[in-house]
C-alpha atoms as a PDB file:
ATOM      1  CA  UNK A   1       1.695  -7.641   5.585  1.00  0.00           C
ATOM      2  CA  UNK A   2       1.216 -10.615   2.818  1.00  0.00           C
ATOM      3  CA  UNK A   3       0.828  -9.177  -0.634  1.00  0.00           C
ATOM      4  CA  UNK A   4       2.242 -10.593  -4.179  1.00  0.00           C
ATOM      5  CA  UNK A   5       4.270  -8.281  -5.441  1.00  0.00           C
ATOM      6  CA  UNK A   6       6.136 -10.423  -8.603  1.00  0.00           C
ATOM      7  CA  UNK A   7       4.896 -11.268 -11.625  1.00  0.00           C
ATOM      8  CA  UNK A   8       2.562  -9.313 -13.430  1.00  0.00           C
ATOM      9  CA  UNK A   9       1.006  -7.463 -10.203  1.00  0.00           C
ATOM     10  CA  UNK A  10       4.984  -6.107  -9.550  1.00  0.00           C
ATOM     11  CA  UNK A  11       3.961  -3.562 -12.469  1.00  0.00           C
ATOM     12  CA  UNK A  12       1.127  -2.013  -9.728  1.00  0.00           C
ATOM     13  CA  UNK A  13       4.152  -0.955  -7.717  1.00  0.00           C
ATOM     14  CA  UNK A  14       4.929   1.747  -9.868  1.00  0.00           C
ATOM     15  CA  UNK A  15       2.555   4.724  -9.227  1.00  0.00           C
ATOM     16  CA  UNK A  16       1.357   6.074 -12.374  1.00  0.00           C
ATOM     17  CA  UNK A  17       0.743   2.922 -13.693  1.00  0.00           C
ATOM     18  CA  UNK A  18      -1.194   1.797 -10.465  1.00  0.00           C
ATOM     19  CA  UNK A  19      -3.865   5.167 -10.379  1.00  0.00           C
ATOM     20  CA  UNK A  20      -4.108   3.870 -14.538  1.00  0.00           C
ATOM     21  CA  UNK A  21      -5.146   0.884 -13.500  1.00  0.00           C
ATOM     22  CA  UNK A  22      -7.234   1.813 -10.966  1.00  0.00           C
ATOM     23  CA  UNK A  23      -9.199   4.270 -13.232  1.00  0.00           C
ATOM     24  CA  UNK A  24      -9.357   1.469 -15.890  1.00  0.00           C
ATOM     25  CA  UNK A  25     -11.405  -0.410 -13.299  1.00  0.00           C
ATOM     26  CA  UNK A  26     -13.888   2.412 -12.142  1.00  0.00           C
ATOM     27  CA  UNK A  27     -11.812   3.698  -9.394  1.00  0.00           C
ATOM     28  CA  UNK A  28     -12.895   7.395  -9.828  1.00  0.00           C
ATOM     29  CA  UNK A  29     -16.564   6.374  -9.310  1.00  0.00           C
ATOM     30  CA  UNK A  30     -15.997   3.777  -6.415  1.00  0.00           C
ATOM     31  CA  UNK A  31     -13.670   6.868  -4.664  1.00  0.00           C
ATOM     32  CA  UNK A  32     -16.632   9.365  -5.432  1.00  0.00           C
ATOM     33  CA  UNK A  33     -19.263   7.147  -3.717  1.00  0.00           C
ATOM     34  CA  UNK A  34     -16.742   6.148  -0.902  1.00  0.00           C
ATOM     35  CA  UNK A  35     -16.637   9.471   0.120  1.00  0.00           C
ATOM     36  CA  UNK A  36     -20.351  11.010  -0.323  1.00  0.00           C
ATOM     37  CA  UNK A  37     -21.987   7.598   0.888  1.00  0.00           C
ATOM     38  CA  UNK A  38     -19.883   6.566   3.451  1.00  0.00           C
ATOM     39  CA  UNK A  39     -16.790   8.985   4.787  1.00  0.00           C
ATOM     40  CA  UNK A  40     -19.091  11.996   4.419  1.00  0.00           C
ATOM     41  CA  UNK A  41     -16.387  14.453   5.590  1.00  0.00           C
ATOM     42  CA  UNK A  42     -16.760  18.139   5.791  1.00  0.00           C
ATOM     43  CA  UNK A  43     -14.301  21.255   5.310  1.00  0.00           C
ATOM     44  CA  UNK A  44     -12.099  21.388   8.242  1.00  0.00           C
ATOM     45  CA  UNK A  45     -12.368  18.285   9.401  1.00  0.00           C
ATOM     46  CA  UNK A  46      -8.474  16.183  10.157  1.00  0.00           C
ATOM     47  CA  UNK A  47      -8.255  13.147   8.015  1.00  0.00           C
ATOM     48  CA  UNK A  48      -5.625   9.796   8.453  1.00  0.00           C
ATOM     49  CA  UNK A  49      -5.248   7.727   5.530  1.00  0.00           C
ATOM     50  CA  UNK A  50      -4.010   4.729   6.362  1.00  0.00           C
ATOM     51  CA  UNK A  51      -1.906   3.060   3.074  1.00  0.00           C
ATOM     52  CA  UNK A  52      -2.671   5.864   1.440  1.00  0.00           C
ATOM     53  CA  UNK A  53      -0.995   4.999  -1.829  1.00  0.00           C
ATOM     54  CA  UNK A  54      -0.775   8.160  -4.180  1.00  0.00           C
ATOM     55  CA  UNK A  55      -3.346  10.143  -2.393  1.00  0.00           C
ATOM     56  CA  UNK A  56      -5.812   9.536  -5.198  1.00  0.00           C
ATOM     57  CA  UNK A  57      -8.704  10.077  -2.847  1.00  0.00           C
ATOM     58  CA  UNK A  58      -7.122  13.817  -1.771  1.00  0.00           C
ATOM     59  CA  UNK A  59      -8.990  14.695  -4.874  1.00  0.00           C
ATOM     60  CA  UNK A  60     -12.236  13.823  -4.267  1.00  0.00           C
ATOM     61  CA  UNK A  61     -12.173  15.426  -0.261  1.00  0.00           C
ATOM     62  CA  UNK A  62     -13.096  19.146   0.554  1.00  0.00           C
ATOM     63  CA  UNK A  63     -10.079  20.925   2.133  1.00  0.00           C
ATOM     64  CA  UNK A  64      -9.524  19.436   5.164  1.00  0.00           C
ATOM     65  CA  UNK A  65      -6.391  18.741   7.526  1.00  0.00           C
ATOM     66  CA  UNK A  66      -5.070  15.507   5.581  1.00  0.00           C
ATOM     67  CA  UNK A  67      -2.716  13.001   6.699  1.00  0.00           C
ATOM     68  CA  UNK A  68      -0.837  10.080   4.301  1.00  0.00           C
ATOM     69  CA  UNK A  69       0.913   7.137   5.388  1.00  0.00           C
ATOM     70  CA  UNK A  70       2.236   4.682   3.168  1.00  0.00           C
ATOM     71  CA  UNK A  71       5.637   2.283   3.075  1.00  0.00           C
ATOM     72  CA  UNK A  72       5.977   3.189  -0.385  1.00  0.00           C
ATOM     73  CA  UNK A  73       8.410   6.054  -1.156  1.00  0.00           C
ATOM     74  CA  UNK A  74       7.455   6.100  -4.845  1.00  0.00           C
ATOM     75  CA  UNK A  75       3.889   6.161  -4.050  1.00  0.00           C
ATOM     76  CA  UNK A  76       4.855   9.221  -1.815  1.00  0.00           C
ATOM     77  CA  UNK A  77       7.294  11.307  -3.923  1.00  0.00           C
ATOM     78  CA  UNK A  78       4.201  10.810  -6.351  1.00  0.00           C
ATOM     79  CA  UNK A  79       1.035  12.271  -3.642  1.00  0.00           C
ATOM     80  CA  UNK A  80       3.499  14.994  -2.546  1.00  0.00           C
ATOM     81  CA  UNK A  81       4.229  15.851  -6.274  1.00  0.00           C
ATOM     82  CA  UNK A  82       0.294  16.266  -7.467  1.00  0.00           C
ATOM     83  CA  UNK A  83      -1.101  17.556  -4.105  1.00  0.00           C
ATOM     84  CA  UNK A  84       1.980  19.794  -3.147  1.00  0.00           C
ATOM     85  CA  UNK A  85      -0.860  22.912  -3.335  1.00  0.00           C
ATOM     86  CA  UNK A  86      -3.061  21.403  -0.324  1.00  0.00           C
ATOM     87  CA  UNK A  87      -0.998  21.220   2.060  1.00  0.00           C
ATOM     88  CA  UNK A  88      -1.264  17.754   3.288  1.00  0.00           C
ATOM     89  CA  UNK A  89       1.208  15.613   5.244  1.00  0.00           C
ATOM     90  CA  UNK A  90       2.479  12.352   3.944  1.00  0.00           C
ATOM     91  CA  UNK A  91       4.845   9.792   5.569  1.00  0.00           C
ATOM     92  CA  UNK A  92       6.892   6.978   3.563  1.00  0.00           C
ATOM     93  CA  UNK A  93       6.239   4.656   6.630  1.00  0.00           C
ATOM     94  CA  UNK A  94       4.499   2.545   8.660  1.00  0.00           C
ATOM     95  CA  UNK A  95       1.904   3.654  10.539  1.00  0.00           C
ATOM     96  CA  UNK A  96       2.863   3.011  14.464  1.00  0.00           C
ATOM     97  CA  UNK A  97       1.034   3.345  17.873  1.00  0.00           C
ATOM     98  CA  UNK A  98       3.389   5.797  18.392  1.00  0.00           C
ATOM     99  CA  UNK A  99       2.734   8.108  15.700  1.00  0.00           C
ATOM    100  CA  UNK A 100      -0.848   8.415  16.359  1.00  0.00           C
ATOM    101  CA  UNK A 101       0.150   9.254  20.127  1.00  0.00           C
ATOM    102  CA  UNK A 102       1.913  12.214  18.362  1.00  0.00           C
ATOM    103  CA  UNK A 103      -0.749  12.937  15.916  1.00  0.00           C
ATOM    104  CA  UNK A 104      -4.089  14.546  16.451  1.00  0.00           C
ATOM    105  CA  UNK A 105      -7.389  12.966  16.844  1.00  0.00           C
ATOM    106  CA  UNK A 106      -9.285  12.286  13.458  1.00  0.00           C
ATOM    107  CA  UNK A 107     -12.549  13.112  12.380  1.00  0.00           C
ATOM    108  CA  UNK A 108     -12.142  10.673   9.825  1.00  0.00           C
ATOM    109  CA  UNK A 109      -9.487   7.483   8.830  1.00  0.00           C
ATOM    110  CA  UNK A 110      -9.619   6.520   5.270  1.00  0.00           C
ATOM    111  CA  UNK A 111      -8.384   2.600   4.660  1.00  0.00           C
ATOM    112  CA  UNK A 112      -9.191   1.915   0.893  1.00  0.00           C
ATOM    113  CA  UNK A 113      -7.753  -1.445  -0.102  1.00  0.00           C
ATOM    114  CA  UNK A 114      -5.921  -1.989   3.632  1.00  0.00           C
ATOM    115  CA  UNK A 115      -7.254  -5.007   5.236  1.00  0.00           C
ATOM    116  CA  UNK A 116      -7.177  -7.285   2.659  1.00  0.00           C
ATOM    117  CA  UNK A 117      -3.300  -6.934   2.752  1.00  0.00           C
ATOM    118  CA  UNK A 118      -3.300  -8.143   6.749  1.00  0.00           C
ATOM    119  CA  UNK A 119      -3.529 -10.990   8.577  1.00  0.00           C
ATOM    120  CA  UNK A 120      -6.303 -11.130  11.390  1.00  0.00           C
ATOM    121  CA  UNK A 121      -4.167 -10.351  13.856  1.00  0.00           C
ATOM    122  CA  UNK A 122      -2.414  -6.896  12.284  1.00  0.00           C
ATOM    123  CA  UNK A 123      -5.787  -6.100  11.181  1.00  0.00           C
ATOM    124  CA  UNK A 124      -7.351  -5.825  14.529  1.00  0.00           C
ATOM    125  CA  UNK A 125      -4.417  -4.308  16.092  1.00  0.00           C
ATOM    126  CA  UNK A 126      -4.837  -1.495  13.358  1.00  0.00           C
ATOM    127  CA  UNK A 127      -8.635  -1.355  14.206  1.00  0.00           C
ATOM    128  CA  UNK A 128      -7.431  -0.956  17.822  1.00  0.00           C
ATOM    129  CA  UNK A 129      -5.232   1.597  17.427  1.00  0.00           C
ATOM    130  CA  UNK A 130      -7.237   4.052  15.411  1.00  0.00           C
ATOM    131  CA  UNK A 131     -10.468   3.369  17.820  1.00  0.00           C
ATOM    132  CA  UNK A 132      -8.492   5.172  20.300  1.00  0.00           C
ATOM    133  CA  UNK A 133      -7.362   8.421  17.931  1.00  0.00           C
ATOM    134  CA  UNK A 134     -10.697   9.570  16.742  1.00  0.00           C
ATOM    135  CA  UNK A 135     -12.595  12.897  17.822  1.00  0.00           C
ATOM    136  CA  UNK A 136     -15.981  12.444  19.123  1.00  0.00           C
ATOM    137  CA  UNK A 137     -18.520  11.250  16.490  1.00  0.00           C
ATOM    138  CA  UNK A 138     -15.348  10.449  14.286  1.00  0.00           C
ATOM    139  CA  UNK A 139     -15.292   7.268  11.906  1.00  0.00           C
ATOM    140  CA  UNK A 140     -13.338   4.756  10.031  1.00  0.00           C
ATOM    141  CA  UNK A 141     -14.035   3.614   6.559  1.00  0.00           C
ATOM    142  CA  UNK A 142     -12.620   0.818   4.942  1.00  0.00           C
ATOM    143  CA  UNK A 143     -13.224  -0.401   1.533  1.00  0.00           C
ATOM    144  CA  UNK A 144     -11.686  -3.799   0.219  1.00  0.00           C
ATOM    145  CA  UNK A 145     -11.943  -6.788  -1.957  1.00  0.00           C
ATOM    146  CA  UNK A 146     -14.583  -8.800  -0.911  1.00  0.00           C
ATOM    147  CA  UNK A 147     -15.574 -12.732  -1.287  1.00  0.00           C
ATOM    148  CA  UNK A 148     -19.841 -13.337  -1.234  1.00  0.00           C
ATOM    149  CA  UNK A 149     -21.457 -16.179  -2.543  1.00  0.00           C
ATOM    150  CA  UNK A 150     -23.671 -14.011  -4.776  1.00  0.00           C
ATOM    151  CA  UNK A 151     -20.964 -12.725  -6.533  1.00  0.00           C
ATOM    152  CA  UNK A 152     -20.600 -13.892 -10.604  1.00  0.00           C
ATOM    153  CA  UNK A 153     -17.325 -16.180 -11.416  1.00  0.00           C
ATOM    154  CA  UNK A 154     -16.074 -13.660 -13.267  1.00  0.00           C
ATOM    155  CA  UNK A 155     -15.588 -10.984  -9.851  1.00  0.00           C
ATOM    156  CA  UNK A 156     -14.834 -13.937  -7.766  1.00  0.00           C
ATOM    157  CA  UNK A 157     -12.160 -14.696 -10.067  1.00  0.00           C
ATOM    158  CA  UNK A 158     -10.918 -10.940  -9.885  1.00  0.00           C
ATOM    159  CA  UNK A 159     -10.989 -10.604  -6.293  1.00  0.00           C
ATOM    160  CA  UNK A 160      -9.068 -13.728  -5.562  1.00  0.00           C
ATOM    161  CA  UNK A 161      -6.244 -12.851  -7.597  1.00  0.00           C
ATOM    162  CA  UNK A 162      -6.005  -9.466  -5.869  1.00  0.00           C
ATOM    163  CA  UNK A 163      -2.273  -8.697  -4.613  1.00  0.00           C
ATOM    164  CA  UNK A 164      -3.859  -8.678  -1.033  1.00  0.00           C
ATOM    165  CA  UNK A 165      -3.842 -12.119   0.383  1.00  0.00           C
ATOM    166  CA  UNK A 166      -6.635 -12.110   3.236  1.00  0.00           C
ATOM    167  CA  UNK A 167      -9.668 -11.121   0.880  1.00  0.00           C
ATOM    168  CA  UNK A 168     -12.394 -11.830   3.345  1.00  0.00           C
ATOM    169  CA  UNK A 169     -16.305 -12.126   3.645  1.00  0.00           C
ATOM    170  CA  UNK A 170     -18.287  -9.155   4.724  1.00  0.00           C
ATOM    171  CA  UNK A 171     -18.339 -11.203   8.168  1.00  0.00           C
ATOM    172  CA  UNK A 172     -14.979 -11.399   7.957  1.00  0.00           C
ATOM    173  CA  UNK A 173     -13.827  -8.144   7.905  1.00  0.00           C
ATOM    174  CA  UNK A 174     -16.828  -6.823  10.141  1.00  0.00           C
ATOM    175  CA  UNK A 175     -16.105  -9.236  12.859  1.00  0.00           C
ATOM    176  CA  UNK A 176     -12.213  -8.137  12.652  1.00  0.00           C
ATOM    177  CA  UNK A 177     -13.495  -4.385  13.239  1.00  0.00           C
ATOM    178  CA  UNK A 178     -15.728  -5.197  15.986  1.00  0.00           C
ATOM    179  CA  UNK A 179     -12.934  -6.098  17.890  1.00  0.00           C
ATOM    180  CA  UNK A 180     -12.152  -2.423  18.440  1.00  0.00           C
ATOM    181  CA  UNK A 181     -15.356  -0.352  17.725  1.00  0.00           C
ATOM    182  CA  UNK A 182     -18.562  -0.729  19.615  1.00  0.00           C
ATOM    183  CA  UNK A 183     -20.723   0.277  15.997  1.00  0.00           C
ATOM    184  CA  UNK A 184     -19.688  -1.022  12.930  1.00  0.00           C
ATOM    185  CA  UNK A 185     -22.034  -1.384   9.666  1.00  0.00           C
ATOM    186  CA  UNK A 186     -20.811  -3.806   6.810  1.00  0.00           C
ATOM    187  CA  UNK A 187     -22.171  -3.087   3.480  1.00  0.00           C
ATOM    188  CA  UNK A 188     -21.395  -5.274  -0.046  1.00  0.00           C
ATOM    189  CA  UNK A 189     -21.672  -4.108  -3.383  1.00  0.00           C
ATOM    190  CA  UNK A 190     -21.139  -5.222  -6.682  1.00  0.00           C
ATOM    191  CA  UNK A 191     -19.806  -3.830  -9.676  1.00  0.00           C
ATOM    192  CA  UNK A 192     -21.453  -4.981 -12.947  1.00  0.00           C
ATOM    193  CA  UNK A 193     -18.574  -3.410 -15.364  1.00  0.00           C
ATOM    194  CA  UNK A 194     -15.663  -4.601 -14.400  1.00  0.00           C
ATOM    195  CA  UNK A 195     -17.718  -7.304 -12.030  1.00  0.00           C
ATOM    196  CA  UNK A 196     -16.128  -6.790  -9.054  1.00  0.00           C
ATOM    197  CA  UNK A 197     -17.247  -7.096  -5.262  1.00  0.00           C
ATOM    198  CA  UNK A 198     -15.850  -4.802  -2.607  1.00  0.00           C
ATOM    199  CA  UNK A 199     -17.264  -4.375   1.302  1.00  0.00           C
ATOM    200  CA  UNK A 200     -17.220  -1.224   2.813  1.00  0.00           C
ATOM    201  CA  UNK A 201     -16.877  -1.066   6.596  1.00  0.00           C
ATOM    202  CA  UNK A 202     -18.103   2.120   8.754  1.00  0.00           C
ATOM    203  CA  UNK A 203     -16.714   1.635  12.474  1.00  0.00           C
ATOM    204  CA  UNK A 204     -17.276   4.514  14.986  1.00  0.00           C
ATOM    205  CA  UNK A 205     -16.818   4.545  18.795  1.00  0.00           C
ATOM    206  CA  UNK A 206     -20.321   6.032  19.817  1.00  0.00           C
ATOM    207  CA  UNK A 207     -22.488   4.827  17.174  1.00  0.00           C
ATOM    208  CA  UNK A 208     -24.313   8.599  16.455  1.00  0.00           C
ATOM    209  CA  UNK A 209     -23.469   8.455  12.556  1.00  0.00           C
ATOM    210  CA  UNK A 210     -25.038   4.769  12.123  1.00  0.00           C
ATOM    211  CA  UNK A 211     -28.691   5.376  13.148  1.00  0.00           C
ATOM    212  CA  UNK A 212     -31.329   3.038  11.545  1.00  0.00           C
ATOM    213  CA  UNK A 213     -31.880   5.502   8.280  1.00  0.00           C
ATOM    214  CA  UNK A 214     -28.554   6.372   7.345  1.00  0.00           C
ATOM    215  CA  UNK A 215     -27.901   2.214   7.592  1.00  0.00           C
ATOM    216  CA  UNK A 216     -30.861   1.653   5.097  1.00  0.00           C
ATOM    217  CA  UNK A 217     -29.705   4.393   2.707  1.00  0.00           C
ATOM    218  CA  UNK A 218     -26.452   2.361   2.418  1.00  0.00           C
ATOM    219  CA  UNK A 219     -25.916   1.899  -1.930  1.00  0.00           C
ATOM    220  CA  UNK A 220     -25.893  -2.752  -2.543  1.00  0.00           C
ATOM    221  CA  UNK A 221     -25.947  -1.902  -6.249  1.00  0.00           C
ATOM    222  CA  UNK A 222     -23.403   0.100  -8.648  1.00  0.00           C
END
């Protein structure tokens, strides 16, 4: 995992401060979109989030059968703390073949601002080893940091000095995920306030959820 973690950015370690951030930058919209455009998960369904920071996105789910892994144990003590009431599981750890072996199949994995943190190769080995843990008509969603040559300077500027550092294209991180899923839809949007350019990636197994009409309903615009 390559990140920069000194500096300035070391402050984002430190939960509270992060989800502050976060919000500053329109995080609670981009999370409520996430979910209704693109996760689309319903009550009951089991849930993996992958680098799941604080949980943030817990609060914008139904109830559902939610799992949390992250290597941060501050991040952790923090999601168990403000979602001890909904049961969920959460793991200070990294997220293993052989934890999924031991886990349930998901309806749905969560991977907000994942990828962008990995090299090619740990990225598709991720996108390998959740294509083989999800239900039938179960999905990934990712959402990261995204480079595009219509983005403005000022977003371009942004994303490159993200923590992550493999900010890709929307090629880029489409072409890692169809290394593991036979259906995978790319989508790029921009953010006018703060400018900012992220690519969400919907990867399934069988395709169902990705017909022609849900594709063209896909939000380009904030």
């Amino acid at each position: 995992m390559t990140q920069i973690t000194s500096g300035v950015r070391a402050v984002l370690s430190h939960p509270m401060v992060y989800s502050a951030f976060q919000q500053f930058m329109g995080a609670t919209k981009d999370r409520d979109l996430y979910v209704r455009d693109f996760l689309r998960p319903r009550e009951g369904m089991r849930v993996l989030d992958i680098g799941c920071g604080p949980a943030d996105i817990l609060a914008h789910l139904p109830h559902v059968e939610y799992y949390g892994f992250d290597i941060s144990e501050l991040y952790i003590q923090r999601a168990r703390a403000r979602f001890a009431d909904r049961h969920a599981k959460f793991a200070c750890k990294l997220l293993t073949s052989d934890d999924l072996s031991r886990l349930p199949r998901f309806d749905r994995v969560i991977a907000i601002g994942l990828l962008h943190h990995l090299g090619d190769e740990m990225a598709t080995e991720l996108m390998r080893m959740v294509s083989t843990r999800l239900a039938p008509g179960g999905r990934l969603v990712t959402l990261d940091p995204c480079l595009s040559d219509d983005q403005n300077l000022v977003s371009r500027w942004l994303v490159k000095s993200d923590r992550g550092q493999n900010v890709r294209t929307r090629e880029g991180y489409a072409a890692i995920a169809r290394g593991a899923f036979g259906h995978v839809h790319a989508t790029v949007r921009h953010k006018r306030w703060i400018p900012y350019t992220h690519c969400h990636v919907i990867c399934e197994n069988d395709g169902d959820g990705i017909d022609k009409k849900f594709a063209s309903s896909m939000p380009n615009k904030p």
